[in-house]
C-alpha atoms as a PDB file:
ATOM      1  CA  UNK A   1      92.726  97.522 104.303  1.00  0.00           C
ATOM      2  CA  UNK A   2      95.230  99.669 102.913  1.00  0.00           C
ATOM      3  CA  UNK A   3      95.096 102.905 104.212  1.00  0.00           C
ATOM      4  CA  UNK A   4      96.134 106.080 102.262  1.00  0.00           C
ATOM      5  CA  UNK A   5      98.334 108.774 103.999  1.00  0.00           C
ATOM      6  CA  UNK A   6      98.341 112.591 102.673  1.00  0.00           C
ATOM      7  CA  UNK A   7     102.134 113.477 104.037  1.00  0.00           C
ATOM      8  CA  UNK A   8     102.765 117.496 104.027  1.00  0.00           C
ATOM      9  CA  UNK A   9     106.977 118.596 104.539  1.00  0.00           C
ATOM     10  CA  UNK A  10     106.789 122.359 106.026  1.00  0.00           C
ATOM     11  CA  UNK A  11     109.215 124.301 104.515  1.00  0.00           C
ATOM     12  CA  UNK A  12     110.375 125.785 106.986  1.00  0.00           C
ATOM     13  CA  UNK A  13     111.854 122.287 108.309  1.00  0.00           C
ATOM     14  CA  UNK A  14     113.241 121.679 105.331  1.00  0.00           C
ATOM     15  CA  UNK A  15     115.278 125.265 105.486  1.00  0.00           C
ATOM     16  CA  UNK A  16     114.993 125.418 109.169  1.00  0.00           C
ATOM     17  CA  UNK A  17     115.098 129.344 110.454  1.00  0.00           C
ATOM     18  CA  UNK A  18     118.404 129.546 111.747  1.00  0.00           C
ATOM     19  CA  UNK A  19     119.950 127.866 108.829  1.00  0.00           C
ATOM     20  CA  UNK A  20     121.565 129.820 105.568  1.00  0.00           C
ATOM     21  CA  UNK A  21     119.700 127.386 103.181  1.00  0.00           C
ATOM     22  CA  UNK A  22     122.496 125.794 101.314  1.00  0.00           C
ATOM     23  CA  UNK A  23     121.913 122.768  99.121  1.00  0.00           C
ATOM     24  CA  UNK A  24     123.607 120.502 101.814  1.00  0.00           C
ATOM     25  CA  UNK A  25     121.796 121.625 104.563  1.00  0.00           C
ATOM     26  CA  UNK A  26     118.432 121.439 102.705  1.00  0.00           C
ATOM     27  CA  UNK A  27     119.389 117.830 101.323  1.00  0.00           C
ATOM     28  CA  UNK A  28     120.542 116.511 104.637  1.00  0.00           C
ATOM     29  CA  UNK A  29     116.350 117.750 106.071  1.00  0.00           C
ATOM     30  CA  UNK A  30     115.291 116.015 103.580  1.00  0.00           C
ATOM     31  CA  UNK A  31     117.504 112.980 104.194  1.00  0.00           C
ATOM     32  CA  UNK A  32     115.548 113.157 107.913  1.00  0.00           C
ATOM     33  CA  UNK A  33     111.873 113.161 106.486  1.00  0.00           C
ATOM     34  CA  UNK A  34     112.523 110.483 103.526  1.00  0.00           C
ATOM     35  CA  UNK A  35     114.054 108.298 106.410  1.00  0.00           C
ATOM     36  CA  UNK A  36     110.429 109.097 108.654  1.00  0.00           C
ATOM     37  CA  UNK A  37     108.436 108.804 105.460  1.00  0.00           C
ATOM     38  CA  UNK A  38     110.368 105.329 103.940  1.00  0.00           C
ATOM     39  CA  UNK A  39     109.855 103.930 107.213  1.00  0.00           C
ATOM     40  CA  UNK A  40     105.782 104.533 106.898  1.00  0.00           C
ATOM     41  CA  UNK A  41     106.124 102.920 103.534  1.00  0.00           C
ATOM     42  CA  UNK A  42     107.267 100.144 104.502  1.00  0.00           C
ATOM     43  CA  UNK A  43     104.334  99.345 106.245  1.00  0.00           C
ATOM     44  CA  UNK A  44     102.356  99.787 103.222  1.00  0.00           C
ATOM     45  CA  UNK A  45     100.677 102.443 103.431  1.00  0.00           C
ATOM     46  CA  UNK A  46      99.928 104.296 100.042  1.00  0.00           C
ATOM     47  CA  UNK A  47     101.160 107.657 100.383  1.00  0.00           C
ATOM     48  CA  UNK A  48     101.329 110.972  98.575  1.00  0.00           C
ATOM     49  CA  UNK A  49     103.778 113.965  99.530  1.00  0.00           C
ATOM     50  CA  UNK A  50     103.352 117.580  99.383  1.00  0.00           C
ATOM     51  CA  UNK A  51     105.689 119.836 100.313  1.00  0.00           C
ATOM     52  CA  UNK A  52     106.178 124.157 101.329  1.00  0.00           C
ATOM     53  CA  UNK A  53     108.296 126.151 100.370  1.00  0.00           C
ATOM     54  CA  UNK A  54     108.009 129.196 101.593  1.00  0.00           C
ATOM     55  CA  UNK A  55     111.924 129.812 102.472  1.00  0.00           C
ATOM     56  CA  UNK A  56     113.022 128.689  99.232  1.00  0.00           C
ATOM     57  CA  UNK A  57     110.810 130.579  97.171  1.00  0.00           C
ATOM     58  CA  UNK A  58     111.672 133.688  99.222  1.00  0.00           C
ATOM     59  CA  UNK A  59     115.085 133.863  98.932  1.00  0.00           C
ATOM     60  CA  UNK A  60     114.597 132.679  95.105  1.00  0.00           C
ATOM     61  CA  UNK A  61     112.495 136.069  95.199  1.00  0.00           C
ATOM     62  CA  UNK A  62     115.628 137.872  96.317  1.00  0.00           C
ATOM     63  CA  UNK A  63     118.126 136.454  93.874  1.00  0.00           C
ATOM     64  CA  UNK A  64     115.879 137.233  91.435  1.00  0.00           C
ATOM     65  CA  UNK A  65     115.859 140.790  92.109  1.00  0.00           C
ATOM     66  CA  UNK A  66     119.459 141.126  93.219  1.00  0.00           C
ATOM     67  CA  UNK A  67     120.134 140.195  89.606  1.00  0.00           C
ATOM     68  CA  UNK A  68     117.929 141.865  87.409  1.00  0.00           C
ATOM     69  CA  UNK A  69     120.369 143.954  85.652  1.00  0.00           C
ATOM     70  CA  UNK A  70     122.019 140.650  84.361  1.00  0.00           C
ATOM     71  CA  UNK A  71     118.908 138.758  83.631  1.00  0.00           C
ATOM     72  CA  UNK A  72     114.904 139.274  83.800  1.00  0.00           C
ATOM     73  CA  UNK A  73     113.802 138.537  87.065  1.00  0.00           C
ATOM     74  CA  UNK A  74     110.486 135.640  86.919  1.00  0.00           C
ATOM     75  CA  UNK A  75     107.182 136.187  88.316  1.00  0.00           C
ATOM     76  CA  UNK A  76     106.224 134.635  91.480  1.00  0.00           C
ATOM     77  CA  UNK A  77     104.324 132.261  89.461  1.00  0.00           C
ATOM     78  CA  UNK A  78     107.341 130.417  87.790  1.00  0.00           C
ATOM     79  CA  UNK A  79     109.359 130.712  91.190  1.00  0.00           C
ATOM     80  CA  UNK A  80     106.799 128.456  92.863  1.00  0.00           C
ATOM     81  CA  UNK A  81     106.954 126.216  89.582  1.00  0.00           C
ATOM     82  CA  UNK A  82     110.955 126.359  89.809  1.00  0.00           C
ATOM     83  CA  UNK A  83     110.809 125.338  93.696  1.00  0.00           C
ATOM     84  CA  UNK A  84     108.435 122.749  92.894  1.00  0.00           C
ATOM     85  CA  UNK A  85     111.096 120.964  90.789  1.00  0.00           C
ATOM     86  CA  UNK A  86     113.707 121.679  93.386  1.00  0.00           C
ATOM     87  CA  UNK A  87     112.286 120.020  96.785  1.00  0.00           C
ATOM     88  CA  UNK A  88     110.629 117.151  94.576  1.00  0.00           C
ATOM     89  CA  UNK A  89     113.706 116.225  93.601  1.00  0.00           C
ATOM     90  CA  UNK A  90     115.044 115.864  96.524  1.00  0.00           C
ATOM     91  CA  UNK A  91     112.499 114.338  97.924  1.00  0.00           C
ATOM     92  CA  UNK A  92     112.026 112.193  94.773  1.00  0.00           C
ATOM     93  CA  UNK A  93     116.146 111.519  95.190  1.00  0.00           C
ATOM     94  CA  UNK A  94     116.195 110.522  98.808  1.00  0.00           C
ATOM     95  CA  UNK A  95     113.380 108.542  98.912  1.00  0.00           C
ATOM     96  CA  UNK A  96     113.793 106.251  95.846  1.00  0.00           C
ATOM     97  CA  UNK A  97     117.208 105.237  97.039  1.00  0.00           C
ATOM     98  CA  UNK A  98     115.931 104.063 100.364  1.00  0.00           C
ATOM     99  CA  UNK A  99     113.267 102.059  99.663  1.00  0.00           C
ATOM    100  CA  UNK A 100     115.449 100.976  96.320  1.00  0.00           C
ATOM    101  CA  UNK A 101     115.536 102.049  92.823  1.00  0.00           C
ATOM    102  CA  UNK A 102     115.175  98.971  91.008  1.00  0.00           C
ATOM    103  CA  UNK A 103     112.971  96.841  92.968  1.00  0.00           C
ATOM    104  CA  UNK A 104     111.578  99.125  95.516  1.00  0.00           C
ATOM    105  CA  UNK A 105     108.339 101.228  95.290  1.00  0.00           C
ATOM    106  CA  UNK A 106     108.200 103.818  92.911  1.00  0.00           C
ATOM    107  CA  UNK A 107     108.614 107.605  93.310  1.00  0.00           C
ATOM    108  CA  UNK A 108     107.765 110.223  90.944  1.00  0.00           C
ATOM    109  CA  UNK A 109     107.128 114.186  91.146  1.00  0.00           C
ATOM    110  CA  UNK A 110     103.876 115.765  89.400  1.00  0.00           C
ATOM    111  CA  UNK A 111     103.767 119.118  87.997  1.00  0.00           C
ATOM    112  CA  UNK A 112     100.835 120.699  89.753  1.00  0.00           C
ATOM    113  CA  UNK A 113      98.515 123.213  89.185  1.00  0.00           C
ATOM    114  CA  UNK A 114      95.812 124.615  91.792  1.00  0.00           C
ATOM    115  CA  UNK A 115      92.801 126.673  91.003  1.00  0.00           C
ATOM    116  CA  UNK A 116      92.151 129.615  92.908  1.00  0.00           C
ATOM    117  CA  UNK A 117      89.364 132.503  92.739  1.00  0.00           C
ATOM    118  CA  UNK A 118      90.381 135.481  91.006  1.00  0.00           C
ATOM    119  CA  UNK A 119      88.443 137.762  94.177  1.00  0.00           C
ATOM    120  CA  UNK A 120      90.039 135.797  96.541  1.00  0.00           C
ATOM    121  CA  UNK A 121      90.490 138.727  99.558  1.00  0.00           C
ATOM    122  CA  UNK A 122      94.386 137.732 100.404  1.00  0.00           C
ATOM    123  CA  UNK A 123      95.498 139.380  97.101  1.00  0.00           C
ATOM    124  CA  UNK A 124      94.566 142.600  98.847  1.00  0.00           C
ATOM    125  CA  UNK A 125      95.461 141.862 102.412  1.00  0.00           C
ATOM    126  CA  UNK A 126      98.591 139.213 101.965  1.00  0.00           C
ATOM    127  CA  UNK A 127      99.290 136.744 104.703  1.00  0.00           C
ATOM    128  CA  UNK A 128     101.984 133.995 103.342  1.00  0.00           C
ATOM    129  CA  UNK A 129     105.194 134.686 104.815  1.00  0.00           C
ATOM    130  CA  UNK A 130     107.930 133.617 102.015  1.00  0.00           C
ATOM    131  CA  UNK A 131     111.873 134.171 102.720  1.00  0.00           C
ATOM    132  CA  UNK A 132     114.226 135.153 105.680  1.00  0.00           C
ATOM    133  CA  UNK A 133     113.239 136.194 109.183  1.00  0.00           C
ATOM    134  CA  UNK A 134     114.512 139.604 109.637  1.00  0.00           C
ATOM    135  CA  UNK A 135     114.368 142.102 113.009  1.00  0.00           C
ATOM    136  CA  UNK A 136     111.717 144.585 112.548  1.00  0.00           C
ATOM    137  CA  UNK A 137     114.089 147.448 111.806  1.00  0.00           C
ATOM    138  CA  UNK A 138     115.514 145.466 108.221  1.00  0.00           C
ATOM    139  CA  UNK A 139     112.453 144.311 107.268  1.00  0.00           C
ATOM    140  CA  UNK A 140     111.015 147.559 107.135  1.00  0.00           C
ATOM    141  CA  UNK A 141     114.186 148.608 105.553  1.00  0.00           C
ATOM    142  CA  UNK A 142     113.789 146.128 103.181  1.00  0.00           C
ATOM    143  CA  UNK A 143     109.787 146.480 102.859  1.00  0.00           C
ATOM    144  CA  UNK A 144     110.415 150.633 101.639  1.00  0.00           C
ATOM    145  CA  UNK A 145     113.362 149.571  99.296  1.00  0.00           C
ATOM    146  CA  UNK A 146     111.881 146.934  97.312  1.00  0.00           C
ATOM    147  CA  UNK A 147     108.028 147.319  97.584  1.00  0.00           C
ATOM    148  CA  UNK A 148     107.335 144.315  99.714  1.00  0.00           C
ATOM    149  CA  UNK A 149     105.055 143.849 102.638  1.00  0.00           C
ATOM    150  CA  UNK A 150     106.211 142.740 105.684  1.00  0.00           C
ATOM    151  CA  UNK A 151     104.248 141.441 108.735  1.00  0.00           C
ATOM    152  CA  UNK A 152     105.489 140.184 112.452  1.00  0.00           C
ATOM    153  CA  UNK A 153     105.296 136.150 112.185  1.00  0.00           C
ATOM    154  CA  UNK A 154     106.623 135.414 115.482  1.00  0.00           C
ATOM    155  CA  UNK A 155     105.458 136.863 118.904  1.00  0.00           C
ATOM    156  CA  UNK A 156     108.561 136.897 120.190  1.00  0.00           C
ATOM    157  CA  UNK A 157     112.520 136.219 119.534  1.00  0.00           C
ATOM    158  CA  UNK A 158     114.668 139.560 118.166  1.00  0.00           C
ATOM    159  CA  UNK A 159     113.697 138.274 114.081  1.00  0.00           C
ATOM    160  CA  UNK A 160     110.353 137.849 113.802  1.00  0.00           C
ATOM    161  CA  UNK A 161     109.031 139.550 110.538  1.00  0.00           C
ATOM    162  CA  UNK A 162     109.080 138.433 107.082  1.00  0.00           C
ATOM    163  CA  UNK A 163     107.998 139.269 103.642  1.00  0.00           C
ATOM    164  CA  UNK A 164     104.385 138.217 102.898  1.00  0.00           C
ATOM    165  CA  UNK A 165     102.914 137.413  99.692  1.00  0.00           C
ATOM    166  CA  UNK A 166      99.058 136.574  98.584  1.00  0.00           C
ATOM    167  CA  UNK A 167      98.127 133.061  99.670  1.00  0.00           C
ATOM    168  CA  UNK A 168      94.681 132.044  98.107  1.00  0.00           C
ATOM    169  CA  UNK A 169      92.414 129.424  99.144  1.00  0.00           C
ATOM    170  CA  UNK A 170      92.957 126.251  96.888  1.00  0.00           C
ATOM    171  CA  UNK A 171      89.329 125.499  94.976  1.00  0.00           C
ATOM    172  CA  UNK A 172      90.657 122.507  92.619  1.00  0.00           C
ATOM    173  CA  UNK A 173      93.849 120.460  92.197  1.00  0.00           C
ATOM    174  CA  UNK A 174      93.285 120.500  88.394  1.00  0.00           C
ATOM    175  CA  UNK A 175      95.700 117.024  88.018  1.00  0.00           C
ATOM    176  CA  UNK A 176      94.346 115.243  90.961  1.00  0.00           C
ATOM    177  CA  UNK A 177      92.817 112.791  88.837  1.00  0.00           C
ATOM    178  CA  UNK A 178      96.254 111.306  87.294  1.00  0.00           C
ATOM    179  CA  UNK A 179      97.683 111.517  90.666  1.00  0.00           C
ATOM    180  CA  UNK A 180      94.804 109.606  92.117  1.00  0.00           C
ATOM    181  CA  UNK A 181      95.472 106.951  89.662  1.00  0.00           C
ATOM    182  CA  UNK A 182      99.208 106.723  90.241  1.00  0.00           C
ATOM    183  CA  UNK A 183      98.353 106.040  93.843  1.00  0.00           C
ATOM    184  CA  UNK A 184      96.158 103.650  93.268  1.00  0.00           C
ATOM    185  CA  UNK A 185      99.139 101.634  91.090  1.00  0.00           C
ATOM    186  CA  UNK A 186     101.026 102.040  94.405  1.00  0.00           C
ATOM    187  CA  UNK A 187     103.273 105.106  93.129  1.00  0.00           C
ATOM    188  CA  UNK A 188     104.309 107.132  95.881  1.00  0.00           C
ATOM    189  CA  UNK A 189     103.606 110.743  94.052  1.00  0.00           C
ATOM    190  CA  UNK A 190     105.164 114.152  95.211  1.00  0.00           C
ATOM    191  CA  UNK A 191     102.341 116.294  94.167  1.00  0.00           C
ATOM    192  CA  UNK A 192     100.992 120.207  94.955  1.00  0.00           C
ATOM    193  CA  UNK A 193     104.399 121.096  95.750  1.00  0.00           C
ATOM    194  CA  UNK A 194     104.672 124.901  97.488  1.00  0.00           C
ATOM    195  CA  UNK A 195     101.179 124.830  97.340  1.00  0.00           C
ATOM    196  CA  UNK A 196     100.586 124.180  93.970  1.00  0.00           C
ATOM    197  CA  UNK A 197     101.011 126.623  91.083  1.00  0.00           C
ATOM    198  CA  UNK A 198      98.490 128.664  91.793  1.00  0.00           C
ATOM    199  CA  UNK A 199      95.856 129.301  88.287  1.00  0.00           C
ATOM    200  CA  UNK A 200      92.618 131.287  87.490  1.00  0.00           C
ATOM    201  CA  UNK A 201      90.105 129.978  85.072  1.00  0.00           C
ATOM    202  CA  UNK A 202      90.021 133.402  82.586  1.00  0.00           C
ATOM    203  CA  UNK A 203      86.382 134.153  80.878  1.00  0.00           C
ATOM    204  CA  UNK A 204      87.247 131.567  77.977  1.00  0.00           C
ATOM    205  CA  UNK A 205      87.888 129.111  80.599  1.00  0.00           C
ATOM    206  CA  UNK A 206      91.656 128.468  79.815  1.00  0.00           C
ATOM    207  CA  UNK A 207      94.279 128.627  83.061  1.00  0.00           C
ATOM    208  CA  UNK A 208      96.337 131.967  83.818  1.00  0.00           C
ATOM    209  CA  UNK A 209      98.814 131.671  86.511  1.00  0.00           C
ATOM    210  CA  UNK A 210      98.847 134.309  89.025  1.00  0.00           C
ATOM    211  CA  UNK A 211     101.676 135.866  91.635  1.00  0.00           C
ATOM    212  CA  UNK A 212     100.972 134.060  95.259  1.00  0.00           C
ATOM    213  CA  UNK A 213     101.970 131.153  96.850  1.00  0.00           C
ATOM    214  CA  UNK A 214      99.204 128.761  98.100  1.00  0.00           C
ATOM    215  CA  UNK A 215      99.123 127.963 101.346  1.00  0.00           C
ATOM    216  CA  UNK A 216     100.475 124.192 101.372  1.00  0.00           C
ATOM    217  CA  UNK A 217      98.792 122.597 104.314  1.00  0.00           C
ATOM    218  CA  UNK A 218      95.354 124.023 102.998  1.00  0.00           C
ATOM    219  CA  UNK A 219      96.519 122.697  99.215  1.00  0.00           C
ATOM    220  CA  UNK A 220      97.528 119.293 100.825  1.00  0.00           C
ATOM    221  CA  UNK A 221      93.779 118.976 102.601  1.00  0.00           C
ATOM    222  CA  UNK A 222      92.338 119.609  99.588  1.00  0.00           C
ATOM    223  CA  UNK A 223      94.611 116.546  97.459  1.00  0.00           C
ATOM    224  CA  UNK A 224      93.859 114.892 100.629  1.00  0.00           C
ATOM    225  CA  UNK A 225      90.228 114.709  99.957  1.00  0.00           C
ATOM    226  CA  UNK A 226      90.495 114.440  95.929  1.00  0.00           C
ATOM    227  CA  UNK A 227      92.898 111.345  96.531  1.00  0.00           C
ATOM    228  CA  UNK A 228      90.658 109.487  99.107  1.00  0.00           C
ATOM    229  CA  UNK A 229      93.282 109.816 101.759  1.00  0.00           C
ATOM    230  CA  UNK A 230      91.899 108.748 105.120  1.00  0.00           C
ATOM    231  CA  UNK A 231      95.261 110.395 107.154  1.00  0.00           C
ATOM    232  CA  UNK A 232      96.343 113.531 107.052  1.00  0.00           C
ATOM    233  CA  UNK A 233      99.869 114.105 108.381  1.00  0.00           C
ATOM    234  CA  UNK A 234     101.447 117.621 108.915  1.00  0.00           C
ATOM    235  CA  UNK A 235     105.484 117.827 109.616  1.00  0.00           C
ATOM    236  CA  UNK A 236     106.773 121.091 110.684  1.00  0.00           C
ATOM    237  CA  UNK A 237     109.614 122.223 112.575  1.00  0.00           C
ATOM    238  CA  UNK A 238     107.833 121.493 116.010  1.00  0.00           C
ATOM    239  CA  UNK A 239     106.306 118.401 117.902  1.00  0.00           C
ATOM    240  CA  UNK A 240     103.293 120.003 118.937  1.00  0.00           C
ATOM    241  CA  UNK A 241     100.777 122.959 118.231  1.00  0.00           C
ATOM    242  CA  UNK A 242     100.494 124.705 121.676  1.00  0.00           C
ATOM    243  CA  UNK A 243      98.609 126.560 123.639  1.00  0.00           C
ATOM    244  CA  UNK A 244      99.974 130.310 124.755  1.00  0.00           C
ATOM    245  CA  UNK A 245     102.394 129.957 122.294  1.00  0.00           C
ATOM    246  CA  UNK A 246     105.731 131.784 123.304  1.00  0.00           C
ATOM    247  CA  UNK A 247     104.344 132.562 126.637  1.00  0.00           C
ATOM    248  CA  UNK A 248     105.655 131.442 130.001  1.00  0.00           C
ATOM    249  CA  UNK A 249     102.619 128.888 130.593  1.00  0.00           C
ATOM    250  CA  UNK A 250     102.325 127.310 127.249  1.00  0.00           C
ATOM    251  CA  UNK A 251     101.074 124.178 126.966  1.00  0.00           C
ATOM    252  CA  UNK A 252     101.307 121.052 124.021  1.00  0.00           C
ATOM    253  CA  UNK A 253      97.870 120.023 122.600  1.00  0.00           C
ATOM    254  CA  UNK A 254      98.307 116.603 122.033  1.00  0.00           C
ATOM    255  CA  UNK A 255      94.777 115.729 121.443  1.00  0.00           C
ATOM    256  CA  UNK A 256      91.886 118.202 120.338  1.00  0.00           C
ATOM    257  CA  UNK A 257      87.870 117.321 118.639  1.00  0.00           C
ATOM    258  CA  UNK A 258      87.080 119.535 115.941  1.00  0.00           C
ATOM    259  CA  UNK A 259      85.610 121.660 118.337  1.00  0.00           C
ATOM    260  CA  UNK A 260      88.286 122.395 120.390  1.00  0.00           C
ATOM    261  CA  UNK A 261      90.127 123.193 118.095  1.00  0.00           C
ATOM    262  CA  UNK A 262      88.214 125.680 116.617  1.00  0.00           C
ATOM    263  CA  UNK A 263      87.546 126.583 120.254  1.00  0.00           C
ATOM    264  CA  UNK A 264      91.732 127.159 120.755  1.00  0.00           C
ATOM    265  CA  UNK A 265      91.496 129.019 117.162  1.00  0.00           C
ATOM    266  CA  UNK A 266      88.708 131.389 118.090  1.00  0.00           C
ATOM    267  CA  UNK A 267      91.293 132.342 121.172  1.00  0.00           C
ATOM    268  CA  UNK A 268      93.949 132.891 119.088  1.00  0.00           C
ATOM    269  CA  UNK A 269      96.466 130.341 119.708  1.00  0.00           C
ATOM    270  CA  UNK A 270      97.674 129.267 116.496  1.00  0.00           C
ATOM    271  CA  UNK A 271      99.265 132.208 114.660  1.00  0.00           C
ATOM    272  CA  UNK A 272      97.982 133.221 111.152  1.00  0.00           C
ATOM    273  CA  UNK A 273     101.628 132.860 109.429  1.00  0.00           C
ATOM    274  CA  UNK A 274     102.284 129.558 111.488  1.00  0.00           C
ATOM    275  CA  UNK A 275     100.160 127.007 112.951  1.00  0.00           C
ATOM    276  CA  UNK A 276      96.712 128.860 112.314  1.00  0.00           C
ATOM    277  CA  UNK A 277      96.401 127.363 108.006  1.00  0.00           C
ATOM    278  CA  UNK A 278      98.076 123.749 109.508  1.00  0.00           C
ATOM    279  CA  UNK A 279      95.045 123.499 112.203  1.00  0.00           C
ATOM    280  CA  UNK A 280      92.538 125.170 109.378  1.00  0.00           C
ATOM    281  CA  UNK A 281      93.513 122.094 107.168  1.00  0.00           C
ATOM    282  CA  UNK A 282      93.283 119.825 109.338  1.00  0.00           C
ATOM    283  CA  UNK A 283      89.966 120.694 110.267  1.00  0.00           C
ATOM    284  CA  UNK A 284      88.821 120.858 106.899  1.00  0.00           C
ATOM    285  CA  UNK A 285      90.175 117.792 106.251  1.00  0.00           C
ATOM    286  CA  UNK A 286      87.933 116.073 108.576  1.00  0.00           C
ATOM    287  CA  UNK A 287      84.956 117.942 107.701  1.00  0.00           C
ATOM    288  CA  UNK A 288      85.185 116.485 104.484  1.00  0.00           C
ATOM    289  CA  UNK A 289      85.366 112.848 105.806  1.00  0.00           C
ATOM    290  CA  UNK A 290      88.978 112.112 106.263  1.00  0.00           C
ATOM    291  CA  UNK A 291      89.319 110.490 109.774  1.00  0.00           C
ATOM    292  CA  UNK A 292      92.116 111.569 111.630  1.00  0.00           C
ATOM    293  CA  UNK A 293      94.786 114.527 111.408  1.00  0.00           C
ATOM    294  CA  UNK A 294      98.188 115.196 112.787  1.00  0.00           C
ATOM    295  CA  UNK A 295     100.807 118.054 113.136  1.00  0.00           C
ATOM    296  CA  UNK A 296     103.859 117.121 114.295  1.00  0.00           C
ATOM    297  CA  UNK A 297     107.505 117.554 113.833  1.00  0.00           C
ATOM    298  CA  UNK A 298     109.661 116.310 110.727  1.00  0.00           C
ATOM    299  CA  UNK A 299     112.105 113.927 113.167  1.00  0.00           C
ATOM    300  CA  UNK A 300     108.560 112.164 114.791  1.00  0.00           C
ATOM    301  CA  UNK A 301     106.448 110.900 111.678  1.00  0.00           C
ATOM    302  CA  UNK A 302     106.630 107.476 112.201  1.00  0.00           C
ATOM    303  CA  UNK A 303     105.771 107.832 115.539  1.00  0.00           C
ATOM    304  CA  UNK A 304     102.895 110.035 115.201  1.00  0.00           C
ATOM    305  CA  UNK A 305     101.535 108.247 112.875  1.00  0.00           C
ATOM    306  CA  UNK A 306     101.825 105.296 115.007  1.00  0.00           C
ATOM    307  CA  UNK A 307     100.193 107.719 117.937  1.00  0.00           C
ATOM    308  CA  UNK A 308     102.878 108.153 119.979  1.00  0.00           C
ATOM    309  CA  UNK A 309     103.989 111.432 119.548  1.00  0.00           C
ATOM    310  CA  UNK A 310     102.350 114.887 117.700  1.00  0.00           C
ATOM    311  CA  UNK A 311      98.790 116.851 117.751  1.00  0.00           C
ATOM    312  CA  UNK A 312      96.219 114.393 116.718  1.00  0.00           C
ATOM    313  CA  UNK A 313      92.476 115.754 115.501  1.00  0.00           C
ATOM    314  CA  UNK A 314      89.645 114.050 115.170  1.00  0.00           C
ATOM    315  CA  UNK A 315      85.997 114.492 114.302  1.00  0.00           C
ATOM    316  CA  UNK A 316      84.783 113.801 118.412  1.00  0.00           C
END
């Protein structure tokens, strides 16, 4: 049997923290992952790849803003939907020419849109870090001059705050039925990008984007689940979720249940901004019948997949 692989690029690998996020530097992450994720697809498994893009989208933010006496500066909306079409193609790029364009599988990026509730509580208390790190005396600089909100990411390291933006829970990936049946033609379909572009059903029932960016490891479970995946595969900038994170006795989880894991989350090891949504998806993920789950870094995802190498989570 076939199985059918939910793959989820962090953005942060993709623009890694202590790069400056030029086009060659993102297109030579990418290069890594397609070579990780080509590699799966050669074994045949029927994949579908979602992506963050939290870095991008943040300094997108910024060059919106820096230029707004030239041009109108776009809602956060339309900079999620712009990112979307800049890391799929990429993606889409890289990955087509490895497994080959004219006889190889095919590779195509979807538009997406994901539901959220209007009430949801994270437009009043944001959590989704978007953009640069900066050291705690800029970002608040930053925070007073342009009306942001800035939180402490990291626990430690000299730049550890960002800007943070609402980050709704995903209710409905409103195309997931036309990516469902691309995968099922063997398509391999870049989908929920950034999280998805996140819409509210209005009282007449018609979609209304709003100003967040959806988590994309919680947006990924959910197309996990609508697609029939039975894997879901996280790839972030690290090998392992730990325990003690940043602290001198921290320790690589290579294997949790379900209940550890919530066990690990209840004692606050996985930061809210970080590894806390990856471990939150992954559990939800398997709550919902999907069988196993992995984090793990971009560089690894063969091998975790293969089980030599990541966090793996299962149900017991």
């Amino acid at each position: 049997m076939v199985k059918r692989v939910l793959i989820a690029l962090g953005g942060n690998a993709i623009k890694q923290p202590h790069e400056k996020g030029t086009f060659s530097e993102q297109m030579s992450n990418v290069r890594v992952a397609c070579e990780q994720i080509a590699e799966i697809a050669r074994k045949e498994y029927n994949i579908v790849i979602t992506h963050g893009n939290g870095p991008q989208v943040g300094d997108l933010a910024i060059q919106q803003e820096q230029a707004i006496d030239m041009v109108p500066a776009q809602p956060l909306v339309i900079l999620g939907s712009m990112t979307q079409g800049q890391i799929g193609y990429m993606i889409q790029q890289n990955l087509g020419n490895m497994l080959g364009r004219r006889d190889g599988r095919r590779v195509v990026t979807l538009v997406t849109q994901v539901i959220v509730g209007r009430d949801d509580p994270d437009f009043q208390d944001p959590t989704k870090p978007v953009g640069p790190f900066y050291a705690e005396e800029t970002a608040k600089k930053l925070a007073k001059e342009n009306n942001w909100i800035v939180k402490k990411v990291r626990p430690t390291g000299d730049r550890a705050w960002r800007r943070v933006v609402p980050s709704p829970k995903p209710l409905r990936i409103e195309e997931a039925g036309p990516i469902r049946s691309l995968v099922e033609s063997g398509v391999i379909v870049i989908a929920s990008g950034g999280g998805g572009i996140p819409v509210i059903e209005n009282e007449q029932g018609l979609l209304e984007g709003v100003d967040a960016v959806i988590d994309k490891d919680r947006a990924g479970a959910r197309l996990a689940k609508e697609v029939g995946a039975e894997i879901l595969l996280i790839l972030t900038d690290v090998e392992y979720a730990v325990k003690n994170y940043g602290k001198p006795d921290q320790e690589p989880l290579k294997h949790m249940t379900v209940s550890q894991a919530k066990k690990h989350a209840s004692e606050g090891h996985f930061g809210a901004g970080s590894m806390g949504p990856k471990v939150e998806a992954c559990l939800e993920f398997l709550e919902r019948g999907g069988e196993r789950a992995i984090i793990s870094s971009l560089e690894k995802a063969a091998e975790a997949l293969e089980g030599k190498t990541g966090t793996h989570i299962t149900l017991n």
